[in-house]
C-alpha atoms as a PDB file:
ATOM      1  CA  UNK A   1      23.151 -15.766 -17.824  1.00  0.00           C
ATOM      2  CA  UNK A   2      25.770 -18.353 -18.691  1.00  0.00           C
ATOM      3  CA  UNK A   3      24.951 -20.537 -15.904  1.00  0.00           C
ATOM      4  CA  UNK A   4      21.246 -20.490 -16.657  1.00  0.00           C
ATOM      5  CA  UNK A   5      21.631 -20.905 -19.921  1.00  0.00           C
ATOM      6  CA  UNK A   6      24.202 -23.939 -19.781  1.00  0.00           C
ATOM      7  CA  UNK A   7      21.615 -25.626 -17.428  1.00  0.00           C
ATOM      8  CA  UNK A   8      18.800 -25.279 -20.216  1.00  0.00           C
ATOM      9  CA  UNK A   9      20.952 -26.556 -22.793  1.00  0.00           C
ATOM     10  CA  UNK A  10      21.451 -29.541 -20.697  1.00  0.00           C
ATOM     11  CA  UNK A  11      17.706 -29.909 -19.771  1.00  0.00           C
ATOM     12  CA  UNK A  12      16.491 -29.907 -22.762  1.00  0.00           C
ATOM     13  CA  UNK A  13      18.963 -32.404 -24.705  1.00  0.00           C
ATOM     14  CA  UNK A  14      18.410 -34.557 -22.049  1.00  0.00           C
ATOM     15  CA  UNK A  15      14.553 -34.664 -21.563  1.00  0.00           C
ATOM     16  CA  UNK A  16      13.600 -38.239 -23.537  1.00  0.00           C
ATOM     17  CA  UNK A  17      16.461 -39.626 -23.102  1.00  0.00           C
ATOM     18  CA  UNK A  18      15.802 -42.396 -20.018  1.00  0.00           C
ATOM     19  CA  UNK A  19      13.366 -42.529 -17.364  1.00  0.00           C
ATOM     20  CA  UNK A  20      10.343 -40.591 -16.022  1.00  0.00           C
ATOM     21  CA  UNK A  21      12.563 -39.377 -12.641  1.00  0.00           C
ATOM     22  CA  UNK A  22      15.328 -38.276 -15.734  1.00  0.00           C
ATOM     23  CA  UNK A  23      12.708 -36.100 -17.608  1.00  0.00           C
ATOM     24  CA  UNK A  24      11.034 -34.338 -13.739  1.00  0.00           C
ATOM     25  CA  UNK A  25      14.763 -33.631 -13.434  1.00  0.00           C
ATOM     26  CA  UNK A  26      15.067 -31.849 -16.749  1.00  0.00           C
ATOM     27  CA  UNK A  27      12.567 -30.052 -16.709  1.00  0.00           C
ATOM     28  CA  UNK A  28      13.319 -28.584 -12.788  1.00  0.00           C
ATOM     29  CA  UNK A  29      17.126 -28.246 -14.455  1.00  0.00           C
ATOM     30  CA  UNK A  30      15.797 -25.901 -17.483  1.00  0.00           C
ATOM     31  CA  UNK A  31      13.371 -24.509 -15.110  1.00  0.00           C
ATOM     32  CA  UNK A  32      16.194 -23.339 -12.867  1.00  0.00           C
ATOM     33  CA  UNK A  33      18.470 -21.961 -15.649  1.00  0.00           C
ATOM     34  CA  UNK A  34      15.435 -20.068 -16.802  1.00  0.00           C
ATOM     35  CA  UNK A  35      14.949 -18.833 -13.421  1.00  0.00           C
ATOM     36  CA  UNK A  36      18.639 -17.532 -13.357  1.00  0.00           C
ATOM     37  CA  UNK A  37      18.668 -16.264 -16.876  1.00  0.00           C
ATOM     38  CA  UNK A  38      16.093 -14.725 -17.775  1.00  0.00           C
ATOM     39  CA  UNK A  39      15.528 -11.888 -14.923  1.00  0.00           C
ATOM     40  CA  UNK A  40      19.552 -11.638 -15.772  1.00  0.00           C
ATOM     41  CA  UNK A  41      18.909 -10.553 -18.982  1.00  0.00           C
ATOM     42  CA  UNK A  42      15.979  -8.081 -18.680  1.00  0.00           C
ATOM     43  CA  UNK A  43      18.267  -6.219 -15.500  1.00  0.00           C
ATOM     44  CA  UNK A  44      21.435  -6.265 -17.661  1.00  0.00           C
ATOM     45  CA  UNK A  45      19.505  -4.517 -20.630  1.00  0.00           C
ATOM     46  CA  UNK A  46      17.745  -2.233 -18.495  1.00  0.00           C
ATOM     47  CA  UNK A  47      21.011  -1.338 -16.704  1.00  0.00           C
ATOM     48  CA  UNK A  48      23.018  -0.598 -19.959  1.00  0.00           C
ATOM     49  CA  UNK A  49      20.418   1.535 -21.539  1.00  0.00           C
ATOM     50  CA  UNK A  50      19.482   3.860 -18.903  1.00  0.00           C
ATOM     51  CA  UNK A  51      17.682   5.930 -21.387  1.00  0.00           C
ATOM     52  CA  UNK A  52      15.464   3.785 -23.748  1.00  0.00           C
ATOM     53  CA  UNK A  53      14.866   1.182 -21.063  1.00  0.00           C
ATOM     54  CA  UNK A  54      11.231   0.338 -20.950  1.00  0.00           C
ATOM     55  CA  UNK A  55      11.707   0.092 -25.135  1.00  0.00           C
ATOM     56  CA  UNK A  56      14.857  -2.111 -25.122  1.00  0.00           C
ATOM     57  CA  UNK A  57      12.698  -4.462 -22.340  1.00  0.00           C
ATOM     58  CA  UNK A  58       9.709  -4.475 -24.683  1.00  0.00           C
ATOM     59  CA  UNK A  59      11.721  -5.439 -27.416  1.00  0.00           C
ATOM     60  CA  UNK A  60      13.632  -8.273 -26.064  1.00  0.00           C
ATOM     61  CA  UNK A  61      10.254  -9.751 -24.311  1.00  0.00           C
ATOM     62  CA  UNK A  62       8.756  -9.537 -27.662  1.00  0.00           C
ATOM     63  CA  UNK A  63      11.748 -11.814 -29.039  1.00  0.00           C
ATOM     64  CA  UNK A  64      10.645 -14.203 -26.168  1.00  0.00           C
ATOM     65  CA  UNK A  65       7.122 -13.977 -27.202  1.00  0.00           C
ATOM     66  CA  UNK A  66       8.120 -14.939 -31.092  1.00  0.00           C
ATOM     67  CA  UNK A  67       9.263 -18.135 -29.258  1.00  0.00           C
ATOM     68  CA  UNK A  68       6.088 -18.451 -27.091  1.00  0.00           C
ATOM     69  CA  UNK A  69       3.832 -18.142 -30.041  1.00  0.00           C
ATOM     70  CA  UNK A  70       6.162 -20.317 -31.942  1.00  0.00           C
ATOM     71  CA  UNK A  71       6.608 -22.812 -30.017  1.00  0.00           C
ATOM     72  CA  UNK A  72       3.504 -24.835 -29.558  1.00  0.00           C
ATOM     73  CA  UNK A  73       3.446 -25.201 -33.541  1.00  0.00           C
ATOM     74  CA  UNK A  74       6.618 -26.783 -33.786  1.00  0.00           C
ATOM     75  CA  UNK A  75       6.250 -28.709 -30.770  1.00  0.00           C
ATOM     76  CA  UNK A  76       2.647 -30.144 -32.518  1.00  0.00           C
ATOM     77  CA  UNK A  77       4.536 -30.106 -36.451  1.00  0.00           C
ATOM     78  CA  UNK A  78       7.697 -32.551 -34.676  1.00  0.00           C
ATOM     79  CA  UNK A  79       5.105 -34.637 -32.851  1.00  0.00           C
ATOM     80  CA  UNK A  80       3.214 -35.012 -36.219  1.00  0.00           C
ATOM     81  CA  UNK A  81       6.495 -36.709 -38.397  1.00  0.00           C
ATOM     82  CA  UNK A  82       7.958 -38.157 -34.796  1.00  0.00           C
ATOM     83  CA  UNK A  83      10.477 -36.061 -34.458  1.00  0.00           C
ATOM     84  CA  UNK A  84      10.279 -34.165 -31.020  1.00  0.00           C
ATOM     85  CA  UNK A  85      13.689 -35.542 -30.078  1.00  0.00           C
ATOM     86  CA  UNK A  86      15.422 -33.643 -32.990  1.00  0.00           C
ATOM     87  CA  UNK A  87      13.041 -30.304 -32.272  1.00  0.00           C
ATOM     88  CA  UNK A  88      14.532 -31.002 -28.626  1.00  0.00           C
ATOM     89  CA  UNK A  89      18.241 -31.167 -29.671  1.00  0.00           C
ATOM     90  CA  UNK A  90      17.831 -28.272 -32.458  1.00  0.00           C
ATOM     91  CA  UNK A  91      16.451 -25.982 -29.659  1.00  0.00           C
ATOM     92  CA  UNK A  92      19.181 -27.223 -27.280  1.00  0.00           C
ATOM     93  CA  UNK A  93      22.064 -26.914 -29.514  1.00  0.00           C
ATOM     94  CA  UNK A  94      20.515 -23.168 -30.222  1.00  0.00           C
ATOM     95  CA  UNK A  95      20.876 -22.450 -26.848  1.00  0.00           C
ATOM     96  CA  UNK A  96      24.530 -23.767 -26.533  1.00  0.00           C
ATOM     97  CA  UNK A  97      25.727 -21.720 -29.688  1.00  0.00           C
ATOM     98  CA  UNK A  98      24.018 -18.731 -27.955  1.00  0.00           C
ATOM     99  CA  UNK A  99      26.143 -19.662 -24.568  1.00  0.00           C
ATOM    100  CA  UNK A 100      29.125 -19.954 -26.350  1.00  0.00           C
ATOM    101  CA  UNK A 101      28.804 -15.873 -28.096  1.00  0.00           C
ATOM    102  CA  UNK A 102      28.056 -14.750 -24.125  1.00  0.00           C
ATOM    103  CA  UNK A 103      30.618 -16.613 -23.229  1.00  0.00           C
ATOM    104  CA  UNK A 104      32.997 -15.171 -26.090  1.00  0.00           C
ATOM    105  CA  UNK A 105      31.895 -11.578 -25.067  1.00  0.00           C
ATOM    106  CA  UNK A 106      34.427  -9.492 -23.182  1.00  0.00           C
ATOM    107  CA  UNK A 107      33.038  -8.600 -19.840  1.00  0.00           C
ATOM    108  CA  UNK A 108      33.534  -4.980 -20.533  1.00  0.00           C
ATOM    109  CA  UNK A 109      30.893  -5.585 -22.897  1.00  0.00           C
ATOM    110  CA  UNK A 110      28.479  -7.676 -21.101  1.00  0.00           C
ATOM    111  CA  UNK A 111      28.135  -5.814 -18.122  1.00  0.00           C
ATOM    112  CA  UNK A 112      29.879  -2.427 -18.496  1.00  0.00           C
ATOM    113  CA  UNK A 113      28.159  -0.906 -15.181  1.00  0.00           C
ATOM    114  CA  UNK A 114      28.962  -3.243 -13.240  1.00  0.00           C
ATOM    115  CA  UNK A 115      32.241  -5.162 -13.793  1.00  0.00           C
ATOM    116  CA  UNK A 116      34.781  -5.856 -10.793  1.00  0.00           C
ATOM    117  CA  UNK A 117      31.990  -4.128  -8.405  1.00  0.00           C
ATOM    118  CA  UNK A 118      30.205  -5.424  -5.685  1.00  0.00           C
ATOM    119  CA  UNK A 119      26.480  -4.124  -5.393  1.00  0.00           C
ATOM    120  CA  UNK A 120      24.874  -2.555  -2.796  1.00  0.00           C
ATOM    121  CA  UNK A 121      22.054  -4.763  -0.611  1.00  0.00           C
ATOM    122  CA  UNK A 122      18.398  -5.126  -1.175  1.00  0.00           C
ATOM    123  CA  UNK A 123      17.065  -1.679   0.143  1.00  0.00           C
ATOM    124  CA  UNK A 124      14.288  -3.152   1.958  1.00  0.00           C
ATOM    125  CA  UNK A 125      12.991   0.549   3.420  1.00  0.00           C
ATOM    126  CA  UNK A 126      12.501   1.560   0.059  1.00  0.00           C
ATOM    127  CA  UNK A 127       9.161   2.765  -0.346  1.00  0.00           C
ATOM    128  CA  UNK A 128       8.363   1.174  -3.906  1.00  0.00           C
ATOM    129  CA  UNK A 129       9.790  -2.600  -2.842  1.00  0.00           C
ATOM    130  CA  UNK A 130       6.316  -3.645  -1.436  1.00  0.00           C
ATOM    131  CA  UNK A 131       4.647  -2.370  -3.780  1.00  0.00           C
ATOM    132  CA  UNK A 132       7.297  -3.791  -7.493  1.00  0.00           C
ATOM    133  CA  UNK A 133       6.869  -7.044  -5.323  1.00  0.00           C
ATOM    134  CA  UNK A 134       3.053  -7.213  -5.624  1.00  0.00           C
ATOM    135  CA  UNK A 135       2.998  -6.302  -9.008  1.00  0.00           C
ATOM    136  CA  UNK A 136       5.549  -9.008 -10.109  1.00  0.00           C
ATOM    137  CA  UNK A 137       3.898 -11.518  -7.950  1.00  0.00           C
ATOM    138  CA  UNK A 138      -0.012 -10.400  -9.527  1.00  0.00           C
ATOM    139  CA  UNK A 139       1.571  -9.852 -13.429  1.00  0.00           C
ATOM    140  CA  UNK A 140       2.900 -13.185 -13.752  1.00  0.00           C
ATOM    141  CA  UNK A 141       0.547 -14.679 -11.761  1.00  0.00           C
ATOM    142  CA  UNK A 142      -2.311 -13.345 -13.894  1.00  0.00           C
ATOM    143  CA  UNK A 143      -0.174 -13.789 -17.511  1.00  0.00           C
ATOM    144  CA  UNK A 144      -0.418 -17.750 -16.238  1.00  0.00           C
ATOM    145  CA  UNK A 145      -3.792 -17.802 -15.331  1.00  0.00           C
ATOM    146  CA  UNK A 146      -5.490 -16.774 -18.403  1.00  0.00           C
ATOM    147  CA  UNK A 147      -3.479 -18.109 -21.089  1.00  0.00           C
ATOM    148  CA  UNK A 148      -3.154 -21.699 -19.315  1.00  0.00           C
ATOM    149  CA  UNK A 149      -6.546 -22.210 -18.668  1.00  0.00           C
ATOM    150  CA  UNK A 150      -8.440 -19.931 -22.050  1.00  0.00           C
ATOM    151  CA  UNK A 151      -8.093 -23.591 -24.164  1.00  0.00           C
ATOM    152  CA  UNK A 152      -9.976 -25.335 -21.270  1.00  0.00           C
ATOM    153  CA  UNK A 153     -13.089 -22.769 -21.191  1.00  0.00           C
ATOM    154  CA  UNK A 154     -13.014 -22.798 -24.217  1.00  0.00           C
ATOM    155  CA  UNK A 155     -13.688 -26.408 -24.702  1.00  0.00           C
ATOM    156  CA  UNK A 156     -15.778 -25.856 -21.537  1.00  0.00           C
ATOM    157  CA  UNK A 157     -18.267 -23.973 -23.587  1.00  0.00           C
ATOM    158  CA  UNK A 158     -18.692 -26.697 -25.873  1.00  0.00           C
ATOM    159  CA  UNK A 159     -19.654 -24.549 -28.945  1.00  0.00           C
ATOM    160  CA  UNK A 160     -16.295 -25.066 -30.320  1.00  0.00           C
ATOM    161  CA  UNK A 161     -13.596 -28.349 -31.583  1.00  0.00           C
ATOM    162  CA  UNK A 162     -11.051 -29.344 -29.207  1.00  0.00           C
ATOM    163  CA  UNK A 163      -8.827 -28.476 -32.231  1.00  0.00           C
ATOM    164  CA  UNK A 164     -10.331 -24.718 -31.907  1.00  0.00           C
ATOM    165  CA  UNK A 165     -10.300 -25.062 -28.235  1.00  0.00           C
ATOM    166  CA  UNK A 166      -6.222 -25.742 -28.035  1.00  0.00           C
ATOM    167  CA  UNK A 167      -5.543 -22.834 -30.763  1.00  0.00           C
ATOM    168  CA  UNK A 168      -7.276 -20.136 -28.246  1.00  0.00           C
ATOM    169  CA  UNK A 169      -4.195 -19.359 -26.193  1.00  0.00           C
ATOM    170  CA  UNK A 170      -2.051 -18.792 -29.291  1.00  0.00           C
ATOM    171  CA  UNK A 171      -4.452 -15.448 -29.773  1.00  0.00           C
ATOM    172  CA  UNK A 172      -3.706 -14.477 -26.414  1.00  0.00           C
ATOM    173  CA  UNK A 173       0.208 -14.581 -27.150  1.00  0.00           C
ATOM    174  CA  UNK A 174      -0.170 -13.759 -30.697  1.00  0.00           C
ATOM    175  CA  UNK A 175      -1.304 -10.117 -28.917  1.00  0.00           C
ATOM    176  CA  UNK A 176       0.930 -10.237 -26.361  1.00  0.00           C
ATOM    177  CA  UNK A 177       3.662 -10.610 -28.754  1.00  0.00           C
ATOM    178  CA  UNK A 178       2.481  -7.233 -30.860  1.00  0.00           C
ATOM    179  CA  UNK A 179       2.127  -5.575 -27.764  1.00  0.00           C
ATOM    180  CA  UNK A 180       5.358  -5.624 -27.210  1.00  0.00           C
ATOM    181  CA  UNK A 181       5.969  -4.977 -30.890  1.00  0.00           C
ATOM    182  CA  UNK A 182       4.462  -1.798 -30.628  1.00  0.00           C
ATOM    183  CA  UNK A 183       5.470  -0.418 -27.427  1.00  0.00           C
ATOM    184  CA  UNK A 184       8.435   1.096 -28.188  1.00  0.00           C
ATOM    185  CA  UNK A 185       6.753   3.258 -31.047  1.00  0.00           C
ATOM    186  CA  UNK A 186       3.727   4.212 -28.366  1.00  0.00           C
ATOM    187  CA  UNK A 187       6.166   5.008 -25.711  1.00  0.00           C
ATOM    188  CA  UNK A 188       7.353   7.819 -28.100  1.00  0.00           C
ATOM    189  CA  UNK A 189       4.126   9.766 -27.227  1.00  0.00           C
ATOM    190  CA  UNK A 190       3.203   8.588 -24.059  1.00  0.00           C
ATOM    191  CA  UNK A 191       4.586   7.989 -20.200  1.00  0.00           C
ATOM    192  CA  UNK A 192       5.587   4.435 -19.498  1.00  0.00           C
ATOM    193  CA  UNK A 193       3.037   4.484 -16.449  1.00  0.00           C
ATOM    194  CA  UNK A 194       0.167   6.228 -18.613  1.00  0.00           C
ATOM    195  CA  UNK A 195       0.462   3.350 -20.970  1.00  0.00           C
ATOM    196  CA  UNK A 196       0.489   0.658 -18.545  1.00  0.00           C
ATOM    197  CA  UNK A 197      -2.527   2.269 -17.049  1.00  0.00           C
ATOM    198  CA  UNK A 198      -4.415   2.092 -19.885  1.00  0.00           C
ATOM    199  CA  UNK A 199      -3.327  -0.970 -20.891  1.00  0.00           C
ATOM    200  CA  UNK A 200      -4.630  -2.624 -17.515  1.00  0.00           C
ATOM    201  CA  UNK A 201      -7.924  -1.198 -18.611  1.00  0.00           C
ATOM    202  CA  UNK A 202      -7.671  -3.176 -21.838  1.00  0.00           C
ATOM    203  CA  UNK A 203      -6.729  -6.248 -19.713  1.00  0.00           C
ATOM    204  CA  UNK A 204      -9.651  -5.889 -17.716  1.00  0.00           C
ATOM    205  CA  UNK A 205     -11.933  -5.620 -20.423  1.00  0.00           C
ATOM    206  CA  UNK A 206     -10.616  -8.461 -21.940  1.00  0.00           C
ATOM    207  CA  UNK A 207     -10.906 -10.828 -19.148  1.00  0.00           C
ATOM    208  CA  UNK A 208     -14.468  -9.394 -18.026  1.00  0.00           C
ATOM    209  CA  UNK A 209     -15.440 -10.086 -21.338  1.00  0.00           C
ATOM    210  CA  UNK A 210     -14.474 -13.214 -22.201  1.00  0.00           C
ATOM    211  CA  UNK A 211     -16.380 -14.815 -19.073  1.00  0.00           C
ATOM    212  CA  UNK A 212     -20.009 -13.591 -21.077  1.00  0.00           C
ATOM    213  CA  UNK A 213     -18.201 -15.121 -24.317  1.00  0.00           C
ATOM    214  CA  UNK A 214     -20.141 -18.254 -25.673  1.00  0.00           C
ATOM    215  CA  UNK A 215     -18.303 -19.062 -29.077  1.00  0.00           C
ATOM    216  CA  UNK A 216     -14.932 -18.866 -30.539  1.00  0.00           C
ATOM    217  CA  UNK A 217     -15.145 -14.916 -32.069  1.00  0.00           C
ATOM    218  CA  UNK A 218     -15.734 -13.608 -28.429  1.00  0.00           C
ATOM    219  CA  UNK A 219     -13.333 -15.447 -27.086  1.00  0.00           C
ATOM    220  CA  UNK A 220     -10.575 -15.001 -29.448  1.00  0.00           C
ATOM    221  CA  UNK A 221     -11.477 -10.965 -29.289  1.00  0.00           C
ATOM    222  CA  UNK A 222     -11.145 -11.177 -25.826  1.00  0.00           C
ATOM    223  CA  UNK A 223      -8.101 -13.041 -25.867  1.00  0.00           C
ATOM    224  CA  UNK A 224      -6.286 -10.528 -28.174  1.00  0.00           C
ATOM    225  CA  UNK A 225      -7.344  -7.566 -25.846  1.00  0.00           C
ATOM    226  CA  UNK A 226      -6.654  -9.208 -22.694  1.00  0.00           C
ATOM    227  CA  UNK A 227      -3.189  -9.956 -24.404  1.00  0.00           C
ATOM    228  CA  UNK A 228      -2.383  -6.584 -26.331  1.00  0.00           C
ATOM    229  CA  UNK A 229      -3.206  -4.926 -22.431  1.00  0.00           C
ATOM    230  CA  UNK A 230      -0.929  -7.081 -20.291  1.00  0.00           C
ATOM    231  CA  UNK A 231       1.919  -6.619 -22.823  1.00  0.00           C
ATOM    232  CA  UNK A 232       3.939  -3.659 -21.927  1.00  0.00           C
ATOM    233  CA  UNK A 233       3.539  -4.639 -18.271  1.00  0.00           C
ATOM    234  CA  UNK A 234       6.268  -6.696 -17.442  1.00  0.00           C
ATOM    235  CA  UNK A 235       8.615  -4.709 -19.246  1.00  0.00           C
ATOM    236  CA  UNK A 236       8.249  -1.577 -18.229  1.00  0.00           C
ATOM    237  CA  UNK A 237       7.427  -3.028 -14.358  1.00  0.00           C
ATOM    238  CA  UNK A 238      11.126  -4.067 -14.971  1.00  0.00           C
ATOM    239  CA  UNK A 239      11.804  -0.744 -15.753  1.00  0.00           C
ATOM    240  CA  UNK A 240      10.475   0.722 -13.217  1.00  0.00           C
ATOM    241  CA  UNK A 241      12.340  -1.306 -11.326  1.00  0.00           C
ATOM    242  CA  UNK A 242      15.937  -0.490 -12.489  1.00  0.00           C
ATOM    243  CA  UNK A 243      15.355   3.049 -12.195  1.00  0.00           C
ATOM    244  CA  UNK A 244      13.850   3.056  -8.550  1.00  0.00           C
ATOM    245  CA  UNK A 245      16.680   1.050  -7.422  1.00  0.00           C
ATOM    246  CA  UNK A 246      19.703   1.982  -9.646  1.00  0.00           C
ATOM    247  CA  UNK A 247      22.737  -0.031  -9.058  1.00  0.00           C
ATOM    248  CA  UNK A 248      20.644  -2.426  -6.372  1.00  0.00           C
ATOM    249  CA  UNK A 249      18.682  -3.492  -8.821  1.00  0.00           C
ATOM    250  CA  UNK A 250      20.081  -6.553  -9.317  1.00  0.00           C
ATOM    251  CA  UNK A 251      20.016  -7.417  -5.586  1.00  0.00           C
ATOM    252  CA  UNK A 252      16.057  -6.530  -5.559  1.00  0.00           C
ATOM    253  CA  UNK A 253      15.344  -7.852  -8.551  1.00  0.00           C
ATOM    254  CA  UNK A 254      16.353 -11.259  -6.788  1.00  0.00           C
ATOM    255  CA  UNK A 255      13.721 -11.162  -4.923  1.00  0.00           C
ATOM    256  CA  UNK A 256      11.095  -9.741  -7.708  1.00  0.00           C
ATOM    257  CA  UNK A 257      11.644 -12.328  -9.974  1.00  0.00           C
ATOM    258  CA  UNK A 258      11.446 -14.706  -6.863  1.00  0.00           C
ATOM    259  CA  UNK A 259       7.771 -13.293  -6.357  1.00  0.00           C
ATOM    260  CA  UNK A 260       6.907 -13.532 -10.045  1.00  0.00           C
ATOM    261  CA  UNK A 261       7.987 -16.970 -10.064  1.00  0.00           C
ATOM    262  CA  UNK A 262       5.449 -17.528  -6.842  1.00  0.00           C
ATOM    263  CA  UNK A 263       2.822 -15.660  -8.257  1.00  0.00           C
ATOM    264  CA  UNK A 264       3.147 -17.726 -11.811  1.00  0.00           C
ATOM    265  CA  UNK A 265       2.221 -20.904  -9.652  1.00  0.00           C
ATOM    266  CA  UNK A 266       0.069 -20.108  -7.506  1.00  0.00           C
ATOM    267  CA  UNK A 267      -2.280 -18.136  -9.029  1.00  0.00           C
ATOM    268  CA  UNK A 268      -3.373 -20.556 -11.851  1.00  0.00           C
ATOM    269  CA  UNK A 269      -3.710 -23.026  -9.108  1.00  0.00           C
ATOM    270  CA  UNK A 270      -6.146 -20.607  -7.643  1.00  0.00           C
ATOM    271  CA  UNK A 271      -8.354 -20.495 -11.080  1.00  0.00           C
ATOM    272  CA  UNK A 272      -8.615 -24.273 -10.531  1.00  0.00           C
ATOM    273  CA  UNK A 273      -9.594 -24.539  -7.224  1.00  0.00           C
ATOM    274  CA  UNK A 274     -11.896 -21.338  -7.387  1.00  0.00           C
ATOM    275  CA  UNK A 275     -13.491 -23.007 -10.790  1.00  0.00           C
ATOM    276  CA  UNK A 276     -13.435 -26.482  -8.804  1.00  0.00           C
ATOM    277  CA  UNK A 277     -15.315 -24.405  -5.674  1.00  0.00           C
ATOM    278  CA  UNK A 278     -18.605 -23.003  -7.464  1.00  0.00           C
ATOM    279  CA  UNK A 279     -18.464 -25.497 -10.365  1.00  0.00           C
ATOM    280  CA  UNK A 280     -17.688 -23.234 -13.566  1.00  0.00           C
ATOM    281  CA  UNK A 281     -14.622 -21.897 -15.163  1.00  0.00           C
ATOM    282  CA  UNK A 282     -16.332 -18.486 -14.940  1.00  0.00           C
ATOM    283  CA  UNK A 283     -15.817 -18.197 -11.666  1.00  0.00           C
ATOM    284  CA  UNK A 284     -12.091 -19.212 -11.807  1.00  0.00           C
ATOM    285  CA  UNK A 285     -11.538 -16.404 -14.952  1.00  0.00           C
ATOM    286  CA  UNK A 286     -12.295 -14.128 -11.904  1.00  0.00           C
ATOM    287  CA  UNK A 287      -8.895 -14.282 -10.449  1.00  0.00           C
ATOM    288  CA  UNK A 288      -6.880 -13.170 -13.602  1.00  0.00           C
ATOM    289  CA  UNK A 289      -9.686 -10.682 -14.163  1.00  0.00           C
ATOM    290  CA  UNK A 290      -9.147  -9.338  -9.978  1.00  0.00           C
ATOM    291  CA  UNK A 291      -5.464  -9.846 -11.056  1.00  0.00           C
ATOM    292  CA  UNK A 292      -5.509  -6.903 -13.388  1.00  0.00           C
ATOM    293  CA  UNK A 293      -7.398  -4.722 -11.609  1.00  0.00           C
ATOM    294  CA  UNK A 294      -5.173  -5.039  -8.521  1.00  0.00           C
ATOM    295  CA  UNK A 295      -2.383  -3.755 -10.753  1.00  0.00           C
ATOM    296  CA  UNK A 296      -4.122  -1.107 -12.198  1.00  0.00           C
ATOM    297  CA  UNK A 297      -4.597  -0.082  -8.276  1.00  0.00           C
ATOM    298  CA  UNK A 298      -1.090  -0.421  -7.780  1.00  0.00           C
ATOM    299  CA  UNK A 299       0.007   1.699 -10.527  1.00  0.00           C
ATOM    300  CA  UNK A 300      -1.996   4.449  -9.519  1.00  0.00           C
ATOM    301  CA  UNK A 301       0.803   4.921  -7.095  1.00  0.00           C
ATOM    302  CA  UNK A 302       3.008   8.367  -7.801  1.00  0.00           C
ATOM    303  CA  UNK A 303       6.415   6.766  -9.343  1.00  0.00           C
ATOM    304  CA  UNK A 304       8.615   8.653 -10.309  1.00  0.00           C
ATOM    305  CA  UNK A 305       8.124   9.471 -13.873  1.00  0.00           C
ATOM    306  CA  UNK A 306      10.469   8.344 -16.720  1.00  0.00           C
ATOM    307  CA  UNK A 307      11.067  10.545 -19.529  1.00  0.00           C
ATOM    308  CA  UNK A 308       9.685   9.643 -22.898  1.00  0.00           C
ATOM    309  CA  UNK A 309      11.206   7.023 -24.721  1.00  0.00           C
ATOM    310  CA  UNK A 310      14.169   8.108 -27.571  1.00  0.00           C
ATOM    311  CA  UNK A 311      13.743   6.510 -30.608  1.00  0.00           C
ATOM    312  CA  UNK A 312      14.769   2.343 -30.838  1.00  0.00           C
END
């Protein structure tokens, strides 16, 4: 976490400050320490509460999505008065401060289960690796796909300003966000697995029905149910994940989060190409929409169930 986190820090106060090659460098640099600390995170809080973990994921990913949602208006509000390279800094020098309290932390606190131990190898006989790795791979995949290309259909439909058009995704996050909001509360009543079930459905839904959507109501509707069903996904997948695998998770989450990463590029390219192929955006929307129901597939599988969710 420190290491990732040091190597945003750097990224980011870096980014405009010289060249073009500079700036491709930064942003592989905070890519990398995002790669290292983010999956970090979500296995160290999943591994220190073993009881309440899908609702201690869901809450930290729904800090993450504050800064998602966020994000894109400050970025446009520090462009507006010319001042990206102090939005840049601020976030940077965030980061640092953040770095320093890990840093500050004893490491009885920080990881308690697994101090001064060496972890077991990646199981790779275990029966539920194949299929954690194609859901990774498919949920980030399919996260990428539709919110990076809903602003482009929707300016493809023409019926709406390119202002309107670029807003689109934030209702897609917006939901994504409360999802993950209001997971913790659901999983009070309900089985992790039941709830990702039906919130698959909801994803599906949402993506079938924003290919038929012509104007900005439909698609905004369809971009909040799309979101509000993929939100408790990742979480609890990570979860899932901890609890299958117990003190290897770390070791197979190395390779998870390696897949997700995969999936996250490669399937948006696939919208594009597929889009590019029969000339619409409709038919690229397809693969996010095959994306979900693939999941939903997967999680029909018999995991082993997790008890309902103490209070957060």
């Amino acid at each position: 976490m420190k290491s990732g986190l040091l190597l945003v820090t750097v990224g980011l106060a870096l980014l405009l400050s010289g060249s073009k090659v500079l700036g491709i460098a930064c942003i592989a640099m905070y890519g990398a320490g995002l790669g290292l600390a983010v999956p970090a995170t979500n296995l160290l809080v999943a591994d220190v509460n073993p009881s309440q973990r899908s609702a201690k994921l869901n809450v930290v990913n729904f800090c993450w999505s504050v800064g998602a949602v966020a994000c894109s208006f400050l970025v446009a509000g520090a462009a507006r008065i010319h001042r990206v390279h102090f939005l840049l800094a601020l976030v940077a020098g965030c980061i640092f401060l953040v770095l320093v309290g890990i840093a500050a932390m004893p490491a009885s606190i920080v990881e308690p289960a697994v101090v001064g131990k060496k972890g077991p190898g990646i199981p790779w006989r275990h029966g539920a690796l194949p299929v954690l790795g194609a859901l990774f791979f498919i949920y980030v995949g399919t996260e990428n796909s539709f919110g990076g290309w809903v602003a482009s259909y929707s300016k493809s439909l023409g019926s709406m300003t390119a202002t309107m058009s670029l807003v689109t995704p934030s209702f897609f996050y917006a939901s994504l966000m409360l999802g993950r909001l209001l997971a913790p509360m659901l999983l009070r009543v309900i089985d992790e697995v039941r709830l990702v079930q039906v919130g698959l459905l909801m994803a599906c839904g949402g993506t079938a029905t924003l290919v038929l959507s012509n104007r900005l109501p439909g698609v905004a509707a369809s971009a909040c149910l799309a979101g509000l069903g993929l939100s408790c996904v990742y979480p609890i997948t990570i979860s899932i994940l901890s609890r299958e695998f117990g003190a290897a998770a770390s070791r197979a989450g190395s390779v998870m989060f390696t897949l997700a990463n995969l999936g996250g590029g490669l399937m948006p390219w696939l919208v594009g190409v597929s889009s590019t192929r029969f000339g619409s955006l409709k038919a690229g929307l397809v693969v996010p929409l095959l994306g979900s129901v693939a999941m939903y597939v997967l999680y029909l599988r018999s995991w082993a169930t997790g008890r309902v969710e103490d209070a957060v």
